[in-house]
C-alpha atoms as a PDB file:
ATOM      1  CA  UNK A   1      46.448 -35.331 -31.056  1.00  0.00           C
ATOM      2  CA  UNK A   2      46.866 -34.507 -34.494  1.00  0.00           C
ATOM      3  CA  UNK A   3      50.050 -33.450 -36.040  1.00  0.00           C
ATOM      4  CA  UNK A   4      48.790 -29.993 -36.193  1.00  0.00           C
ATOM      5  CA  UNK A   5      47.840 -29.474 -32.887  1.00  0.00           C
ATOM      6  CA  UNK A   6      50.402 -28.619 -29.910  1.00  0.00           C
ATOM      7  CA  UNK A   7      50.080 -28.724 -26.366  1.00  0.00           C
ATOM      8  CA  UNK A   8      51.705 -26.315 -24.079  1.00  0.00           C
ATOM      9  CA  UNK A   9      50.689 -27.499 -20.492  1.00  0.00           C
ATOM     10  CA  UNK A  10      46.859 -27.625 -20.692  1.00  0.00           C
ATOM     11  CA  UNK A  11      46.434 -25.590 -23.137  1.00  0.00           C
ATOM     12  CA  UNK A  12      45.963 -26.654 -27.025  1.00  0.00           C
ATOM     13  CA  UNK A  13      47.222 -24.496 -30.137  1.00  0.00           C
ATOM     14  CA  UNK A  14      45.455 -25.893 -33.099  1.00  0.00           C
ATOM     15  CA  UNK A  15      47.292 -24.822 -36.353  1.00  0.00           C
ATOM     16  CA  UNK A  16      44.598 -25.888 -38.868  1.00  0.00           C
ATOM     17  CA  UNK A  17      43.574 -22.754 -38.567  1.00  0.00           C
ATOM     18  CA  UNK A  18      45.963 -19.974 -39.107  1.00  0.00           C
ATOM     19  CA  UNK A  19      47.499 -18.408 -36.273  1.00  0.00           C
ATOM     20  CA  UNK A  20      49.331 -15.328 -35.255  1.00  0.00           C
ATOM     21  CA  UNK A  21      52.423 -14.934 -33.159  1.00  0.00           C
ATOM     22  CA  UNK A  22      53.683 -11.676 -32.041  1.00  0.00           C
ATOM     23  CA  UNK A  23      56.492 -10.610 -31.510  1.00  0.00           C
ATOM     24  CA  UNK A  24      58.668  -9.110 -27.734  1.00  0.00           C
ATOM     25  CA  UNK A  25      61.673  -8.165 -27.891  1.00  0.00           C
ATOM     26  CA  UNK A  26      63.116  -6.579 -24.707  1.00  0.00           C
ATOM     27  CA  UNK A  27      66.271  -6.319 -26.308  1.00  0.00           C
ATOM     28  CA  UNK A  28      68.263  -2.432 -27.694  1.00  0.00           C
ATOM     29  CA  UNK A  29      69.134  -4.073 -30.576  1.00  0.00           C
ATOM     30  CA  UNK A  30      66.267  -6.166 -32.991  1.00  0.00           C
ATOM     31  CA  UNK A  31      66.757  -4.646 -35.948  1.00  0.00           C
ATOM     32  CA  UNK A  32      62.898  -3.626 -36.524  1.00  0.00           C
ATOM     33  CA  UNK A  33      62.997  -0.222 -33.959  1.00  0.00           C
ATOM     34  CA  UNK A  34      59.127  -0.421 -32.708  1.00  0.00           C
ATOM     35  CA  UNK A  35      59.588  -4.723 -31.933  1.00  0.00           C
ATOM     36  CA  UNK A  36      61.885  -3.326 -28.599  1.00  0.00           C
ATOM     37  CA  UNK A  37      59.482  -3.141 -25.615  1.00  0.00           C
ATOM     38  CA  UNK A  38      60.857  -1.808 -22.356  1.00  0.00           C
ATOM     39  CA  UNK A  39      60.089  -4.112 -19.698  1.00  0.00           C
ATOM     40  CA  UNK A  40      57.610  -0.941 -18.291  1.00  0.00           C
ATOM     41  CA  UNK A  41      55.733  -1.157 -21.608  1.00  0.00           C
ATOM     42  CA  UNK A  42      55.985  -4.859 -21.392  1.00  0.00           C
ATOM     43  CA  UNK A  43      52.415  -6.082 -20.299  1.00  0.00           C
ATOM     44  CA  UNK A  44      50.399  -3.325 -22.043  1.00  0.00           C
ATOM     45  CA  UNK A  45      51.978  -4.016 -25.330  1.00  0.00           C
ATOM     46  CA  UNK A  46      51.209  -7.778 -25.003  1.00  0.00           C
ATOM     47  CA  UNK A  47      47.767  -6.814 -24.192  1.00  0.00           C
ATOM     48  CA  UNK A  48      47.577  -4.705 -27.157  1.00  0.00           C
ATOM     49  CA  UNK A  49      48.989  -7.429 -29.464  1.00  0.00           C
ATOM     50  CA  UNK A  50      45.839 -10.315 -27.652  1.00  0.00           C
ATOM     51  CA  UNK A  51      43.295  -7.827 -28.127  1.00  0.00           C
ATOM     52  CA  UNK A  52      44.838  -7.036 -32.298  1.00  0.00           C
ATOM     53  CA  UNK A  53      44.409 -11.409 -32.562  1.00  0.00           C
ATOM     54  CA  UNK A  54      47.695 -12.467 -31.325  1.00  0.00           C
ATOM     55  CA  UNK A  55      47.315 -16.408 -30.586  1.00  0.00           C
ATOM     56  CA  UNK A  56      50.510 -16.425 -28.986  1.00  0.00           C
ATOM     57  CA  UNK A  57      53.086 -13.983 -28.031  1.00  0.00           C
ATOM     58  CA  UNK A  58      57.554 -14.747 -28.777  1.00  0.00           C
ATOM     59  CA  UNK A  59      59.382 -12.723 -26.649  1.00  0.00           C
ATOM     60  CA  UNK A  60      63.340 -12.673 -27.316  1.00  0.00           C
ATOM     61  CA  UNK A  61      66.049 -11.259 -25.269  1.00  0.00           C
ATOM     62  CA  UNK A  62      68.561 -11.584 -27.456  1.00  0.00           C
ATOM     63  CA  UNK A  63      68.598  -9.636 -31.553  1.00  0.00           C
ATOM     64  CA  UNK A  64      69.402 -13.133 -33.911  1.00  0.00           C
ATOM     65  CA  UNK A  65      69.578 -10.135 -36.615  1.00  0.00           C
ATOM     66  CA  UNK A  66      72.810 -11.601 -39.485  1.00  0.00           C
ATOM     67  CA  UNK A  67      75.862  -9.618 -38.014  1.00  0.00           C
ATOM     68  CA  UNK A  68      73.934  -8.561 -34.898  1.00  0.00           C
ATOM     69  CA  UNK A  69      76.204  -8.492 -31.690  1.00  0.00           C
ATOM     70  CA  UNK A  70      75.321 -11.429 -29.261  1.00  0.00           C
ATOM     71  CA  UNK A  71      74.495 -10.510 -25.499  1.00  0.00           C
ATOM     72  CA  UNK A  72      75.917 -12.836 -22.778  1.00  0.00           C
ATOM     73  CA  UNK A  73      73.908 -15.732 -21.137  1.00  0.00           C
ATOM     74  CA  UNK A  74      73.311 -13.403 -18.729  1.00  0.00           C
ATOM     75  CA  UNK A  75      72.802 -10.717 -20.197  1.00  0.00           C
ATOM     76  CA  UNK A  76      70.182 -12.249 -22.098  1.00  0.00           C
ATOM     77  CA  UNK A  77      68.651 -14.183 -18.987  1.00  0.00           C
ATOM     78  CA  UNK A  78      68.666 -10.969 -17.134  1.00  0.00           C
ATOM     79  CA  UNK A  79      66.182  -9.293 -20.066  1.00  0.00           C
ATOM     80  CA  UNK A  80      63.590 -12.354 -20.802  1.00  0.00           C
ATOM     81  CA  UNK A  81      63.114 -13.293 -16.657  1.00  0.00           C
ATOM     82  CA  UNK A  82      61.735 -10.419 -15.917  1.00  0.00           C
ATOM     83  CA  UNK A  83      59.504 -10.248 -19.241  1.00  0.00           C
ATOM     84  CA  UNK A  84      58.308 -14.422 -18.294  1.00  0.00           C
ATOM     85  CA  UNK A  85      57.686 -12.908 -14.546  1.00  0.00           C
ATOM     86  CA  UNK A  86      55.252 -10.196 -15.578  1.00  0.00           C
ATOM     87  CA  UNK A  87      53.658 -11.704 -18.743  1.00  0.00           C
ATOM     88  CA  UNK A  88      52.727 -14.862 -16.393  1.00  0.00           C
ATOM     89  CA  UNK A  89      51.377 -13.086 -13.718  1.00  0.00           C
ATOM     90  CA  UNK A  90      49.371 -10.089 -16.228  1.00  0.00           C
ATOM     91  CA  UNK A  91      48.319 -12.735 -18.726  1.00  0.00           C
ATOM     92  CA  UNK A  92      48.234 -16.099 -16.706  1.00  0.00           C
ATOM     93  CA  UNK A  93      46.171 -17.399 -20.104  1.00  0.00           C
ATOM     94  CA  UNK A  94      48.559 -16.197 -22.641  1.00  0.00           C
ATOM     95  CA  UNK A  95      50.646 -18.638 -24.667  1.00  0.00           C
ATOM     96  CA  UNK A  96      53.961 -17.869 -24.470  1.00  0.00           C
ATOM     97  CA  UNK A  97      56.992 -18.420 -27.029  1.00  0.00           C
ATOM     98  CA  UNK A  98      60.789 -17.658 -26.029  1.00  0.00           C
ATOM     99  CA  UNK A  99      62.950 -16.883 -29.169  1.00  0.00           C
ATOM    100  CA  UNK A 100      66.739 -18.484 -27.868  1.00  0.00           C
ATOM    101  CA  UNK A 101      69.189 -20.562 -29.273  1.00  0.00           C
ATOM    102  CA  UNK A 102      70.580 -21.447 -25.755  1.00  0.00           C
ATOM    103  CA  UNK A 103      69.615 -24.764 -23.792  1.00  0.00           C
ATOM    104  CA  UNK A 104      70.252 -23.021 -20.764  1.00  0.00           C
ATOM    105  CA  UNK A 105      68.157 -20.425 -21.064  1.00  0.00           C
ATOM    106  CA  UNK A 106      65.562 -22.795 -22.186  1.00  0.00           C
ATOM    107  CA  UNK A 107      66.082 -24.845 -19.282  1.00  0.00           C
ATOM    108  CA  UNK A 108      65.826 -21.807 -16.107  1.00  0.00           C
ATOM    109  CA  UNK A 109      62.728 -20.775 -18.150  1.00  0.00           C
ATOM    110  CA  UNK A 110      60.581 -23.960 -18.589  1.00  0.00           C
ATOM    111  CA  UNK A 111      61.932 -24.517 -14.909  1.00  0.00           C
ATOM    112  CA  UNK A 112      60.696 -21.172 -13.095  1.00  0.00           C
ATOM    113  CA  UNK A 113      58.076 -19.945 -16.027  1.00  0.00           C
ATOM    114  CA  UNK A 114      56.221 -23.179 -16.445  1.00  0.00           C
ATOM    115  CA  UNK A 115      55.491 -24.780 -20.395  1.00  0.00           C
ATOM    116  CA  UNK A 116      56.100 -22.133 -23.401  1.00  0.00           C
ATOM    117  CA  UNK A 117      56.964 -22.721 -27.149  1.00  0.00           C
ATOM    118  CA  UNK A 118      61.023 -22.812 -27.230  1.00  0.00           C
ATOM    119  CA  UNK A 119      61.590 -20.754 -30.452  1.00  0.00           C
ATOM    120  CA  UNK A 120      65.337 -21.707 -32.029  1.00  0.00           C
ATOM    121  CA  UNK A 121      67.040 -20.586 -34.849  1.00  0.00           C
ATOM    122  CA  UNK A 122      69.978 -22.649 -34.535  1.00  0.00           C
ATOM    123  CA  UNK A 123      68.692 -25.664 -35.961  1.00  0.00           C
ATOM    124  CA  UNK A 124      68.839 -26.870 -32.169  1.00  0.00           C
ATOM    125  CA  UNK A 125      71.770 -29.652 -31.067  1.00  0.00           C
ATOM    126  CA  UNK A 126      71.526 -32.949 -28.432  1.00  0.00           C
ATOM    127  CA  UNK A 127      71.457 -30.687 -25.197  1.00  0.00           C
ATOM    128  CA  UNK A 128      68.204 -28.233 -26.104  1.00  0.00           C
ATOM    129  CA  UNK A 129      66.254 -31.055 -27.669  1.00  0.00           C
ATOM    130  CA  UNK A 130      66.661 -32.865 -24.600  1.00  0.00           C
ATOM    131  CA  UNK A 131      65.476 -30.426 -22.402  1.00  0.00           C
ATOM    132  CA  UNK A 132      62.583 -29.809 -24.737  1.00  0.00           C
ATOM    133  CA  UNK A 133      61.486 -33.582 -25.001  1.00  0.00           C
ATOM    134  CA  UNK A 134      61.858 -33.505 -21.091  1.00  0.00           C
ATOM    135  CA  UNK A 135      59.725 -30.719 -20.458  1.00  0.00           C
ATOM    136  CA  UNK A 136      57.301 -32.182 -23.576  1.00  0.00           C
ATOM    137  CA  UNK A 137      56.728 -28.468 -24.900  1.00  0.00           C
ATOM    138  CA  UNK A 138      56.524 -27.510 -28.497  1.00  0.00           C
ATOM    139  CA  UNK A 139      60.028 -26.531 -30.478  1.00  0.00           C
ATOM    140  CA  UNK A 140      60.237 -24.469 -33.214  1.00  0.00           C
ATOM    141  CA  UNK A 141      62.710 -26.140 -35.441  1.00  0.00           C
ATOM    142  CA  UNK A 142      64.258 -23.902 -38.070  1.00  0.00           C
ATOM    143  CA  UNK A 143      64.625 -26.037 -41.053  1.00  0.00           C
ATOM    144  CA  UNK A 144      68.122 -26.878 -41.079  1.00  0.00           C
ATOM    145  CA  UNK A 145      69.756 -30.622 -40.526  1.00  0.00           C
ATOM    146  CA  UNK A 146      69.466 -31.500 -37.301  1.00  0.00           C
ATOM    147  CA  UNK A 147      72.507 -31.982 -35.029  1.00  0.00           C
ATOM    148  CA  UNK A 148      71.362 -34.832 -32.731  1.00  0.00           C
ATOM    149  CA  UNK A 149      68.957 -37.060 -32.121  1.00  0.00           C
ATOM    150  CA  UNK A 150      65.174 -35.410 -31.802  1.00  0.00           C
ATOM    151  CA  UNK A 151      62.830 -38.520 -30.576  1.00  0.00           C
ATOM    152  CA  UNK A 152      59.264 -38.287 -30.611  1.00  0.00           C
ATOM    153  CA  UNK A 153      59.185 -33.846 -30.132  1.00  0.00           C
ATOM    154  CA  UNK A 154      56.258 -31.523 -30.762  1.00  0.00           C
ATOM    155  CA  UNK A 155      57.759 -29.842 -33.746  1.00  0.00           C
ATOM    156  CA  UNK A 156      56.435 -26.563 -35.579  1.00  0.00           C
ATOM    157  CA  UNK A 157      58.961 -26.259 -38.753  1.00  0.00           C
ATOM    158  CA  UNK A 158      60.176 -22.777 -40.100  1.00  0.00           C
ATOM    159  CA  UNK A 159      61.869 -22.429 -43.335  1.00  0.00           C
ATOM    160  CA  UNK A 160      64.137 -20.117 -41.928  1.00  0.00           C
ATOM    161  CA  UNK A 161      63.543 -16.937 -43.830  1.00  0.00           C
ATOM    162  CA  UNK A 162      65.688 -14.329 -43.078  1.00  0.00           C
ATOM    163  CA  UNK A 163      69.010 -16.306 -42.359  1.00  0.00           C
ATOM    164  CA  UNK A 164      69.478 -18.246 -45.410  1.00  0.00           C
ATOM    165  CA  UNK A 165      72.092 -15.786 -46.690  1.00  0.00           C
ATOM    166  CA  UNK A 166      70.464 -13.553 -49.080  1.00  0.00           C
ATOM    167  CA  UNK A 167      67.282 -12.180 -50.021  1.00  0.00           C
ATOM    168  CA  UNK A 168      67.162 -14.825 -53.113  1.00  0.00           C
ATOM    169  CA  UNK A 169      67.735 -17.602 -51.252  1.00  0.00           C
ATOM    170  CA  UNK A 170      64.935 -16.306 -49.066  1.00  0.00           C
ATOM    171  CA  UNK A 171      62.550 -16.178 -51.958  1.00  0.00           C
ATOM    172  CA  UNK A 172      63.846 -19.303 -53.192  1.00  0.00           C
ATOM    173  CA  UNK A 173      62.278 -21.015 -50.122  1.00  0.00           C
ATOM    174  CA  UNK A 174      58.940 -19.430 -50.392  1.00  0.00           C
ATOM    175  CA  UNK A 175      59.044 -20.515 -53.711  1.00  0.00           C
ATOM    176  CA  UNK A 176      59.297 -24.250 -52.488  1.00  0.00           C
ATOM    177  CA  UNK A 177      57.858 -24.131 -49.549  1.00  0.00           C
ATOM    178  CA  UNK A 178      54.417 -26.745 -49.814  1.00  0.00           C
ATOM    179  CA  UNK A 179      52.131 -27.670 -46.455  1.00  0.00           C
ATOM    180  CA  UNK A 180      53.857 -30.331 -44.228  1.00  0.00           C
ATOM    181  CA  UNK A 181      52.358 -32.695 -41.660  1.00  0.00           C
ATOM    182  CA  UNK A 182      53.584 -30.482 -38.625  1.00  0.00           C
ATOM    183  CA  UNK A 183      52.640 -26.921 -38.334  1.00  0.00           C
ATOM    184  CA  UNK A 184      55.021 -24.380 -40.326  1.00  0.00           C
ATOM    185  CA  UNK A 185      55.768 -21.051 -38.863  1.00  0.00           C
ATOM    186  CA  UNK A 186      56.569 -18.077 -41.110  1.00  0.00           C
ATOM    187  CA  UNK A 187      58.655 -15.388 -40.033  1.00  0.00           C
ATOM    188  CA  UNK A 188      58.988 -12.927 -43.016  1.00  0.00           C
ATOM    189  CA  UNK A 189      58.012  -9.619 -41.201  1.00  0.00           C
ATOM    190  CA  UNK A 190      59.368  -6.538 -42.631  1.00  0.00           C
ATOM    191  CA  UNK A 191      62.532  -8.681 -43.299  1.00  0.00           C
ATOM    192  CA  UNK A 192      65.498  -7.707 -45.325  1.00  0.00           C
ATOM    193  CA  UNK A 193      64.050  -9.828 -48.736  1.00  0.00           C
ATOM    194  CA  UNK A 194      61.538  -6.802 -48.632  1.00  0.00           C
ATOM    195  CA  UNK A 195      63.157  -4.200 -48.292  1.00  0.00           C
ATOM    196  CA  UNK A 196      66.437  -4.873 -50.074  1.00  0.00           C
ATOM    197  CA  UNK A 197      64.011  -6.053 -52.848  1.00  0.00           C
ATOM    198  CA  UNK A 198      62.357  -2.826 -53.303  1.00  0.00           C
ATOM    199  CA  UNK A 199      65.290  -0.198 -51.871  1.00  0.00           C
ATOM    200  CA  UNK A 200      62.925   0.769 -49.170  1.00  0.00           C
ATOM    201  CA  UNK A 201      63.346   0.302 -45.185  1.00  0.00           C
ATOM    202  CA  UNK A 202      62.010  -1.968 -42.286  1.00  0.00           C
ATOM    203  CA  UNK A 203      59.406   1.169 -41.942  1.00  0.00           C
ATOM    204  CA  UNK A 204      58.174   0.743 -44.876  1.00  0.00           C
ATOM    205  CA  UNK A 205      58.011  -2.805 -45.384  1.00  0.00           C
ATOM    206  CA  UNK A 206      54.504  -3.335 -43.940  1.00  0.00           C
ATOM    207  CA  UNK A 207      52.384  -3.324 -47.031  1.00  0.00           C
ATOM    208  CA  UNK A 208      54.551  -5.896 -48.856  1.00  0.00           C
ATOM    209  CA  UNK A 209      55.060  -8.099 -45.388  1.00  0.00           C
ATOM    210  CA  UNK A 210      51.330  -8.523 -46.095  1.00  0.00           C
ATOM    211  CA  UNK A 211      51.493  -9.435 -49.775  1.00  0.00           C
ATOM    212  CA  UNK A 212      54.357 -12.160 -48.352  1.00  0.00           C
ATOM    213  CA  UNK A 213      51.971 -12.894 -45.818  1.00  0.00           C
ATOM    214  CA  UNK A 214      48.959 -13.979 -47.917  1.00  0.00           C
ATOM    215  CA  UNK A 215      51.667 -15.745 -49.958  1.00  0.00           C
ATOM    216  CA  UNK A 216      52.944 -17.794 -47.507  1.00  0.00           C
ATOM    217  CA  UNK A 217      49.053 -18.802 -46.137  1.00  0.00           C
ATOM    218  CA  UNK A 218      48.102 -19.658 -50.006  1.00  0.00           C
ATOM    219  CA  UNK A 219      51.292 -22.533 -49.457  1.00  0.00           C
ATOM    220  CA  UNK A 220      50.778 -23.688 -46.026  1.00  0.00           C
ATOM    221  CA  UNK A 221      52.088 -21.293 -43.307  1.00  0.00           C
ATOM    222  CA  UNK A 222      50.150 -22.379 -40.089  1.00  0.00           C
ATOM    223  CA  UNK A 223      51.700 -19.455 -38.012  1.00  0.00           C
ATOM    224  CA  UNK A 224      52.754 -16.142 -38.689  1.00  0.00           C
ATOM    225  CA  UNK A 225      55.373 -14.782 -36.326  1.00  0.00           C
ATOM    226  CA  UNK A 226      54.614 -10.509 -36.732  1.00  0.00           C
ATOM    227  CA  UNK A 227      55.362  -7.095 -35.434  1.00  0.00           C
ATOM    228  CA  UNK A 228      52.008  -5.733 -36.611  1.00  0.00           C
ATOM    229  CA  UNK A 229      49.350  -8.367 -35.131  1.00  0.00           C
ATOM    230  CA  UNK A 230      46.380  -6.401 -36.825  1.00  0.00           C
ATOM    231  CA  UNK A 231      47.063  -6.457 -40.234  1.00  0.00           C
ATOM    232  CA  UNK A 232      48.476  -9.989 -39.750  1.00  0.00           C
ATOM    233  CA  UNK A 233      45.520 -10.815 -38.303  1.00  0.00           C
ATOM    234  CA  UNK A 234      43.534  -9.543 -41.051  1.00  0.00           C
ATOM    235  CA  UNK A 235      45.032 -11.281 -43.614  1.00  0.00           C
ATOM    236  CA  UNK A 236      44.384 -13.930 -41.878  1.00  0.00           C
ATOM    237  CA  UNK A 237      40.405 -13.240 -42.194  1.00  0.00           C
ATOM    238  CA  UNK A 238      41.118 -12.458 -45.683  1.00  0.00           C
ATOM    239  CA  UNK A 239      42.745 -16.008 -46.348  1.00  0.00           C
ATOM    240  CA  UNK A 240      39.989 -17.780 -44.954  1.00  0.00           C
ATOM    241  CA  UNK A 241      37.300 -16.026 -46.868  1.00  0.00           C
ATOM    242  CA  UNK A 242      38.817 -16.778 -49.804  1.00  0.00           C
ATOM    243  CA  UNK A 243      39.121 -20.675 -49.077  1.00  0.00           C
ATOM    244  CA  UNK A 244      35.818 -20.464 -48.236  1.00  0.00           C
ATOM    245  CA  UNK A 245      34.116 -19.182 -51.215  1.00  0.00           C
ATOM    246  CA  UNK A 246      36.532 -21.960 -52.736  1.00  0.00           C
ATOM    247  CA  UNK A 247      34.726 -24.665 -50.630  1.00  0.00           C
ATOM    248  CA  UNK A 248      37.853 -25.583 -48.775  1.00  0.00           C
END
């Protein structure tokens, strides 16, 4: 196995070439309106998002939007179970991501849901990366320093965008950010650096989430975590027509 491939159970993810991940959230709160799915719109939306290119699919249960008011354990368990349940038995084949910062909740799901991606913006501590490394699936690690001691993980690194305090800072990140031996997930969506940059909304972001999109591919995103899985997906097509007429 390469550094760029993961495995989730028997199935393989190879990030050498680019991938898509779209994004669930059955929560009221994620601050981009059309990301909430019902749990009754649930299945067809995931569909939707497979058949736009999705490679993989992060549902959340719980908005990690700055300032955003945080759910219960659960509360949050009692949104993403019943999301796991019917993804898993719709869309047995689907990879499956689950955006939480809690061990626990990581735990019940790899227990009663089987191998998914655990998706963490905390920067992770000694409990979650030991459940991870015991259940040997994929973590996302957002880049900060880690709390505890990570042993020999399937990591995909994210730079974070989006909680590194300002739009700047955010930019300031894509400016540095280079290829790395693991796969790197960017999650820059019709984020606040867009639309705070141009005095426009998350509705009107999608145009420039692209621009940030190609961006990040040109300087060696692996994954794009998206609400709109088409254009994403696109780019994507774009991206590798232009390293091919460059003979890459």
């Amino acid at each position: 196995m390469t550094k760029k491939q993961v495995y989730i159970g028997q199935a393989q993810l190879d990030c050498s070439t680019p991938r898509v991940m779209g994004i669930l959230n059955v929560t009221p709160d994620s601050f981009f309106a059309p990301s909430r799915v019902g749990q009754d719109k649930l299945v067809e939306r995931a569909k939707e998002m497979i058949e736009q290119g999705a490679d993989l699919l992060d549902i959340g249960g719980c908005s990690t939007r700055p300032g955003g008011a945080q759910p219960t354990e659960e509360e949050e368990w009692s949104r993403v179970a019943p999301a796991l349940e019917a993804l898993r038995s719709s869309l047995p084949d689907a990879i499956l991501s689950l955006d939480t910062y809690r061990p626990e909740i990581a735990r019940r799901a790899l227990r009663d849901y089987g191998e998914m991606i655990i998706n963490d913006i905390s920067g992770g501590d000694d409990n979650m990366y030991r459940i991870v490394r015991e259940a040997d699936v994929p973590y996302v690690l957002t880049i900060k320093k880690p709390t505890g001691d990570m042993g020999d993980m399937q990591l995909i690194l994210d730079p974070g965008i989006g909680f590194l305090g300002s739009p700047e800072a955010d930019f300031a990140a894509l400016r540095t950010m280079q290829e790395t031996e693991r796969p790197l997930l960017v999650g820059v969506s019709r984020k606040s650096l867009i639309w705070k940059t141009l005095h426009s909304s998350p509705a009107e972001a999608l145009p420039a989430t692209q621009a940030l999109h190609m961006y990040a591919l040109m300087h060696g995103a692996n994954i794009l975590r998206v609400h709109d899985v088409r254009e994403a997906a696109e780019t994507i097509t774009l991206f590798r027509k232009l390293k091919m007429e460059n003979g890459q």
